[in-house]
C-alpha atoms as a PDB file:
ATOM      1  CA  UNK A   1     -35.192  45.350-110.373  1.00  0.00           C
ATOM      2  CA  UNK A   2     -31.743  44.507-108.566  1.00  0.00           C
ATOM      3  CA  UNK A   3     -33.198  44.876-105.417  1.00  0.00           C
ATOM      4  CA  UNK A   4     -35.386  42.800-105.841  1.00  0.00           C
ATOM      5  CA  UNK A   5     -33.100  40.108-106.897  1.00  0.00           C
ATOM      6  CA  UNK A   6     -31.423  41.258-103.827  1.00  0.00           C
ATOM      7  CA  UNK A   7     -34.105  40.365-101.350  1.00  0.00           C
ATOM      8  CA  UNK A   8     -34.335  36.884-102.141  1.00  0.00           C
ATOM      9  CA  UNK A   9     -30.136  36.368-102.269  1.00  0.00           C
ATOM     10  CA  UNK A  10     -30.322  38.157 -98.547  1.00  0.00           C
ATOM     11  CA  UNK A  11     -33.395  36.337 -97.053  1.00  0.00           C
ATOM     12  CA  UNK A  12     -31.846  33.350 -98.401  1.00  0.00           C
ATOM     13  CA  UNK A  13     -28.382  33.754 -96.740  1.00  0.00           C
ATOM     14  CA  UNK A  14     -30.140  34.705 -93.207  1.00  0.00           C
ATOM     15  CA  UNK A  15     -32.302  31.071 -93.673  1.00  0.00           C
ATOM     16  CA  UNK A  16     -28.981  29.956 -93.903  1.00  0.00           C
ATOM     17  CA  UNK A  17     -27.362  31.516 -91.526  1.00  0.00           C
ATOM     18  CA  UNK A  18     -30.513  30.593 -89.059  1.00  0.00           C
ATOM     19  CA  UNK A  19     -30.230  27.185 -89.857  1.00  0.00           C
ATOM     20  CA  UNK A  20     -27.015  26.758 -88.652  1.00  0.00           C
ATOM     21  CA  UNK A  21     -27.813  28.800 -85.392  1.00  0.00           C
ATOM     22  CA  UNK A  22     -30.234  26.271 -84.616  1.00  0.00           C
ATOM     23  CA  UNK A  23     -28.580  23.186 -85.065  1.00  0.00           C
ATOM     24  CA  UNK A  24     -25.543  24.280 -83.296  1.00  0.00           C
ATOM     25  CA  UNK A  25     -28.429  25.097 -80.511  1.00  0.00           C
ATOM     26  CA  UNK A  26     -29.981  21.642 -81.174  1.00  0.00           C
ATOM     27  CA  UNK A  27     -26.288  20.104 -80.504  1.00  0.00           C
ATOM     28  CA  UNK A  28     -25.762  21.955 -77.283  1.00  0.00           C
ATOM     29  CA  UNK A  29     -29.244  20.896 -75.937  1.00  0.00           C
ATOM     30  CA  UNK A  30     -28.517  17.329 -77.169  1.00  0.00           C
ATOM     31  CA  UNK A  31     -25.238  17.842 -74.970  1.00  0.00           C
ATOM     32  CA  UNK A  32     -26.801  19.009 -71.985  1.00  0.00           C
ATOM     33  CA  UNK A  33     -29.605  16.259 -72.201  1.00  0.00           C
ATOM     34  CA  UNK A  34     -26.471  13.451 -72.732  1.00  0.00           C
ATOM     35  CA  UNK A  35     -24.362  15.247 -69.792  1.00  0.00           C
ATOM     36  CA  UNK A  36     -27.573  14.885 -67.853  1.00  0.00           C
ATOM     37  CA  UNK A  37     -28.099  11.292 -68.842  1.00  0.00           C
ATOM     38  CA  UNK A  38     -24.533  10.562 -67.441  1.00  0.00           C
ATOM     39  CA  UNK A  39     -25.674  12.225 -64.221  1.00  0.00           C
ATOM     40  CA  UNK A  40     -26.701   9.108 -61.745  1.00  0.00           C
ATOM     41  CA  UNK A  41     -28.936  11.876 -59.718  1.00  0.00           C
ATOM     42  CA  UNK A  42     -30.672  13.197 -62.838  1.00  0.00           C
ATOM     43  CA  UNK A  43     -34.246  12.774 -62.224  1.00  0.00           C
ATOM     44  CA  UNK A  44     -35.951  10.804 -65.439  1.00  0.00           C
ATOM     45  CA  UNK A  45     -38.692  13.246 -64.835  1.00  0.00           C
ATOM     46  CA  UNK A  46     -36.372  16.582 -65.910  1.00  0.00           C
ATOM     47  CA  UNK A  47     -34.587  14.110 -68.386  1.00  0.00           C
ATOM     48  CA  UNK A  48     -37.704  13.992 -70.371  1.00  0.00           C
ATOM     49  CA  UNK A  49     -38.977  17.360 -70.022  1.00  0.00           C
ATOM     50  CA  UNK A  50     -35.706  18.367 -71.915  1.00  0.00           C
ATOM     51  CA  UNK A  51     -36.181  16.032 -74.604  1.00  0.00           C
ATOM     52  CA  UNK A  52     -39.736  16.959 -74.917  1.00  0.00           C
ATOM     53  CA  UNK A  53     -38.498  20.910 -75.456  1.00  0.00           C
ATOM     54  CA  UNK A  54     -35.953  19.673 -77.730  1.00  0.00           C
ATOM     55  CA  UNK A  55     -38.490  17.802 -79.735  1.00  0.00           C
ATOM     56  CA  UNK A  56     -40.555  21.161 -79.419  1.00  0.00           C
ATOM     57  CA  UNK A  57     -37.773  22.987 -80.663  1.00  0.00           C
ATOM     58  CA  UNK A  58     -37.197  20.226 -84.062  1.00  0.00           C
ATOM     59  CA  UNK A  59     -41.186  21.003 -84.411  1.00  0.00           C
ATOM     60  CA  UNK A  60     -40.651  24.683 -83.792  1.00  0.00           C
ATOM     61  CA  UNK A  61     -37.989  24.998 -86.554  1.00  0.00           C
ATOM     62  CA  UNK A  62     -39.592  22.794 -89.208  1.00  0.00           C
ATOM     63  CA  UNK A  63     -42.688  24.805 -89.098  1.00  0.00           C
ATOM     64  CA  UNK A  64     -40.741  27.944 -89.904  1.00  0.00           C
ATOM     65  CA  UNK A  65     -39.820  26.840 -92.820  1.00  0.00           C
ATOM     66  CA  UNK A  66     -40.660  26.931 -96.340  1.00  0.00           C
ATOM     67  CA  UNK A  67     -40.712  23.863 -97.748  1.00  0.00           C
ATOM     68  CA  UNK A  68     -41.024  22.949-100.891  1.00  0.00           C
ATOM     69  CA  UNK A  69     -40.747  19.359-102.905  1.00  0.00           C
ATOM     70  CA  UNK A  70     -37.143  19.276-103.230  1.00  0.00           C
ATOM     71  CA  UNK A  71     -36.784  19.704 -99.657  1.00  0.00           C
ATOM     72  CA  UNK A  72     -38.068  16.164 -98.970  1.00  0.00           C
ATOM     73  CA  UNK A  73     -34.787  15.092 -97.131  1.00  0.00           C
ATOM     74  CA  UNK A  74     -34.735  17.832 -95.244  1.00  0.00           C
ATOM     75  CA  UNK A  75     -38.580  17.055 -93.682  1.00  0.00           C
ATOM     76  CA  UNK A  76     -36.905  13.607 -93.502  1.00  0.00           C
ATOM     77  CA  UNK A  77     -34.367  14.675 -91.355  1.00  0.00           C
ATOM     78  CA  UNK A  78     -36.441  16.620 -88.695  1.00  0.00           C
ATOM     79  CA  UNK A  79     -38.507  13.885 -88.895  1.00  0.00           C
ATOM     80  CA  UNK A  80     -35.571  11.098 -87.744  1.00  0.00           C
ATOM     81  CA  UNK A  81     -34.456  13.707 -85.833  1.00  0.00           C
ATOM     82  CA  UNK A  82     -38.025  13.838 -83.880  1.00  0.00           C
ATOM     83  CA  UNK A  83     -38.128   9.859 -83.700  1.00  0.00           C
ATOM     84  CA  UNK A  84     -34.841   9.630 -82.024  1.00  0.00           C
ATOM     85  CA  UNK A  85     -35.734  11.763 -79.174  1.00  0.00           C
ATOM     86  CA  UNK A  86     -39.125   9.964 -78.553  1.00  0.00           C
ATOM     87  CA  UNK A  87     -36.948   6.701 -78.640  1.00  0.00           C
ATOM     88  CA  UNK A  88     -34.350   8.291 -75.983  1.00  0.00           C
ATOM     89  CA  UNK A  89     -37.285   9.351 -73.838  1.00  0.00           C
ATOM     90  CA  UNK A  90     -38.342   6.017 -73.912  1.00  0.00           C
ATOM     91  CA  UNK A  91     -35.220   4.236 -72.804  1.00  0.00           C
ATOM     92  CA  UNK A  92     -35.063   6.688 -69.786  1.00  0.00           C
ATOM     93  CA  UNK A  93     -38.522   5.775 -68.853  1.00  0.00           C
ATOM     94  CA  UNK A  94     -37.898   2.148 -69.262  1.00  0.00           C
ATOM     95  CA  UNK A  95     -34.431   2.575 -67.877  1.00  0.00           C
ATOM     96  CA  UNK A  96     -36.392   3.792 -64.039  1.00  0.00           C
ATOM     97  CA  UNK A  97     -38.677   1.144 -63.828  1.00  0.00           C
ATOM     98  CA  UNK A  98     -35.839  -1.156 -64.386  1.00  0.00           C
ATOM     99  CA  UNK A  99     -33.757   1.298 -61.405  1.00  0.00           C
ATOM    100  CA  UNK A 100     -37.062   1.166 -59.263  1.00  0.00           C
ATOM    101  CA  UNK A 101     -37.336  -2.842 -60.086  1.00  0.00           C
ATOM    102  CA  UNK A 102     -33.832  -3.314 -58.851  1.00  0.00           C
ATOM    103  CA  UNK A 103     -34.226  -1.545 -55.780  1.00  0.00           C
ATOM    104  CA  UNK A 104     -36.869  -4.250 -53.792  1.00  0.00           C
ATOM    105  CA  UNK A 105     -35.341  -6.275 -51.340  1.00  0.00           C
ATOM    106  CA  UNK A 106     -36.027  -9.899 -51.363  1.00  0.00           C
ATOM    107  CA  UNK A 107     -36.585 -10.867 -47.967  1.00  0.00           C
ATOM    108  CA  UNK A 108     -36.960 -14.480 -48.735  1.00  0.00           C
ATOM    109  CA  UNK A 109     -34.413 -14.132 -51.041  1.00  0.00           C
ATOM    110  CA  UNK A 110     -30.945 -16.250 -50.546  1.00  0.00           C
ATOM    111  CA  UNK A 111     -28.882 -13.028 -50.389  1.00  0.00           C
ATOM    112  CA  UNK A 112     -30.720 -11.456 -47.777  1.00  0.00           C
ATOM    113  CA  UNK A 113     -31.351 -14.808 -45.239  1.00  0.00           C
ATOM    114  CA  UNK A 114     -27.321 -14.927 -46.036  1.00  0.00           C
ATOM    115  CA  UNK A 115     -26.620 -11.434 -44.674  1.00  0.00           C
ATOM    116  CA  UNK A 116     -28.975 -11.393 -41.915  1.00  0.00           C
ATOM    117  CA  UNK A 117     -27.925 -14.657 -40.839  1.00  0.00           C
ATOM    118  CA  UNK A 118     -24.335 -13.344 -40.285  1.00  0.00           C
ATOM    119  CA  UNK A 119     -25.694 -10.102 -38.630  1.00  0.00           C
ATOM    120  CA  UNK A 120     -27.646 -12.300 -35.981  1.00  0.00           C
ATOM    121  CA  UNK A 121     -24.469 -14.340 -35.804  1.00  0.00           C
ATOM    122  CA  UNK A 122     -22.236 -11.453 -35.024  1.00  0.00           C
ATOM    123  CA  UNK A 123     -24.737  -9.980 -32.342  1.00  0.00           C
ATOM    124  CA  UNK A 124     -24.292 -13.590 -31.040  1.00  0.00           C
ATOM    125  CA  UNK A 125     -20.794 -13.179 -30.829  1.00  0.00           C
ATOM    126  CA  UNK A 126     -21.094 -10.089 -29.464  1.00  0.00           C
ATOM    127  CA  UNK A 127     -23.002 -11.069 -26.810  1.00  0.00           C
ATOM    128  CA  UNK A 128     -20.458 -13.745 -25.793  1.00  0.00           C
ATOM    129  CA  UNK A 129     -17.767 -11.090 -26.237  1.00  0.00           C
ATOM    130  CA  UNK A 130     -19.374  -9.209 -23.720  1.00  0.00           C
ATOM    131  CA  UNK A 131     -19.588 -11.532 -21.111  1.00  0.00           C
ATOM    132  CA  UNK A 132     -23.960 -12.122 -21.262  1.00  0.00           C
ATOM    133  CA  UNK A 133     -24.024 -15.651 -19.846  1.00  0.00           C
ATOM    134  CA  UNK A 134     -25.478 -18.779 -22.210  1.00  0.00           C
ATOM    135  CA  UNK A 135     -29.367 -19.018 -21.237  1.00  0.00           C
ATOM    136  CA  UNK A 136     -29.433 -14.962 -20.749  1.00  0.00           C
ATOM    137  CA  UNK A 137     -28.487 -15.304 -24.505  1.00  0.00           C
ATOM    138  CA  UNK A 138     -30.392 -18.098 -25.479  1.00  0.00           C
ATOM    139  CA  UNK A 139     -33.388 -16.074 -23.988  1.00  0.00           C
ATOM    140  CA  UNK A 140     -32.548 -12.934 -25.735  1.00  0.00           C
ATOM    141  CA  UNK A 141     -32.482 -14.667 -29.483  1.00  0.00           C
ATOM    142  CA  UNK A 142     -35.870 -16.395 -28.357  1.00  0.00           C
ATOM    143  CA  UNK A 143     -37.509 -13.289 -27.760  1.00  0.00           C
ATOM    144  CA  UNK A 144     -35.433 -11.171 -30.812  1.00  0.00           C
ATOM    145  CA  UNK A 145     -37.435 -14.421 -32.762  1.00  0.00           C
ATOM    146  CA  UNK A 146     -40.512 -13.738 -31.129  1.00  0.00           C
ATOM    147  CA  UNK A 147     -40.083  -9.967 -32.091  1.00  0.00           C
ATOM    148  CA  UNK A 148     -39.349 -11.008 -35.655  1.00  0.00           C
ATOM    149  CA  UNK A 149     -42.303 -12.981 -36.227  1.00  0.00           C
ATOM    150  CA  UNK A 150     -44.333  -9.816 -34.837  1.00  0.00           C
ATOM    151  CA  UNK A 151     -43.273  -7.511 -36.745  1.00  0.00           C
ATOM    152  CA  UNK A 152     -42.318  -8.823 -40.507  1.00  0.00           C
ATOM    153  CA  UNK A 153     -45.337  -8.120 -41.829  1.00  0.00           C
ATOM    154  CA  UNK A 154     -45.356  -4.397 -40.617  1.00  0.00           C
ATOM    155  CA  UNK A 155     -41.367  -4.091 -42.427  1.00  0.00           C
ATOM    156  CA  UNK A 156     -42.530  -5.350 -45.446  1.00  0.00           C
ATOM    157  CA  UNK A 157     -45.576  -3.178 -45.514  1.00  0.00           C
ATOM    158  CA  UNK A 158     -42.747  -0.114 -44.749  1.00  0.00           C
ATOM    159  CA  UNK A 159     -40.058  -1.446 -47.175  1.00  0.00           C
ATOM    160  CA  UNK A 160     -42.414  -1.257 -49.683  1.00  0.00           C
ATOM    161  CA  UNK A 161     -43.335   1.980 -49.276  1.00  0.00           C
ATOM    162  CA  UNK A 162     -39.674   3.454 -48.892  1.00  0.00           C
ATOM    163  CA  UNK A 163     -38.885   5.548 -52.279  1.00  0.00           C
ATOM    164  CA  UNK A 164     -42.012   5.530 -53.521  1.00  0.00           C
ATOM    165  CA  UNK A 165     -42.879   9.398 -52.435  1.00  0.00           C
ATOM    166  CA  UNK A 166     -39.465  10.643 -54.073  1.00  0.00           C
ATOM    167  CA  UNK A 167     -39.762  14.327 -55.637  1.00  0.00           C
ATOM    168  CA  UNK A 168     -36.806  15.241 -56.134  1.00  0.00           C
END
């Protein structure tokens, strides 16, 4: 008869004790996944798989349990627990098309005419810095314009493009 009072007093120390083994492994793969998150060349695509085996791992551990109606706050904690990782995944997935957004260039943009203004003025410059006489310059900018004209569609068509075939 003592032993098997025993059994139950033993099996419940080792739920216990493997309770706490997983959530101080839940907290380390949190950690990782937040140190990974910090990480500017973490790929959103390996960000989520971790939080998708951490969710995995909430699912795994709440299944192995016994529950019974008094442990209501418990299911209520794997469950918040759960929610909050789907809402982190989320926010990275939102976060890189906000990244990818941010990273078109506006060619008609004010910024851009600005800079490329002062890059043809400078190649101006340099041109008069160098000694090119006035209508050998004049003629080079005409045909630079002519070039431009020519080939802006075919930039945009490649600026577009550039980034999209990332794997890494």
């Amino acid at each position: 008869m003592e032993t098997n009072q025993k059994q139950p007093r033993e099996a419940e120390a080792r739920s216990v004790d493997l309770g706490r083994h997983q959530l101080l492994a839940t907290k380390a793969r949190f950690n990782a996944i937040c140190a990974r998150i910090e990480d500017p060349e973490a790929h959103p695509a390996e960000l989520c798989r971790l939080i998708a085996f951490e969710i995995a791992m909430v699912t795994k551990s709440m299944l192995s349990r016994r529950f019974t109606t008094e442990d209501g706050y418990i299911m209520r904690g794997y469950v918040k627990q759960v929610k909050a990782l789907r809402e982190l995944g989320k926010q990275l997935l939102q976060a890189e098309v906000w990244r990818r957004k941010e990273d078109i260039i506006a060619f008609d943009g004010e910024k851009f005419q600005f800079v490329l203004g002062r890059i043809v003025d400078l190649f101006v410059k340099a041109m008069k810095e160098a000694g090119v006489p006035v209508d050998l310059r004049a003629s080079v900018m005409r045909h630079y314009r002519d070039l431009m004209v020519e080939n802006e569609p075919l930039i945009r068509r490649e600026t577009k493009k550039l980034g999209t075939n990332k794997t890494s």
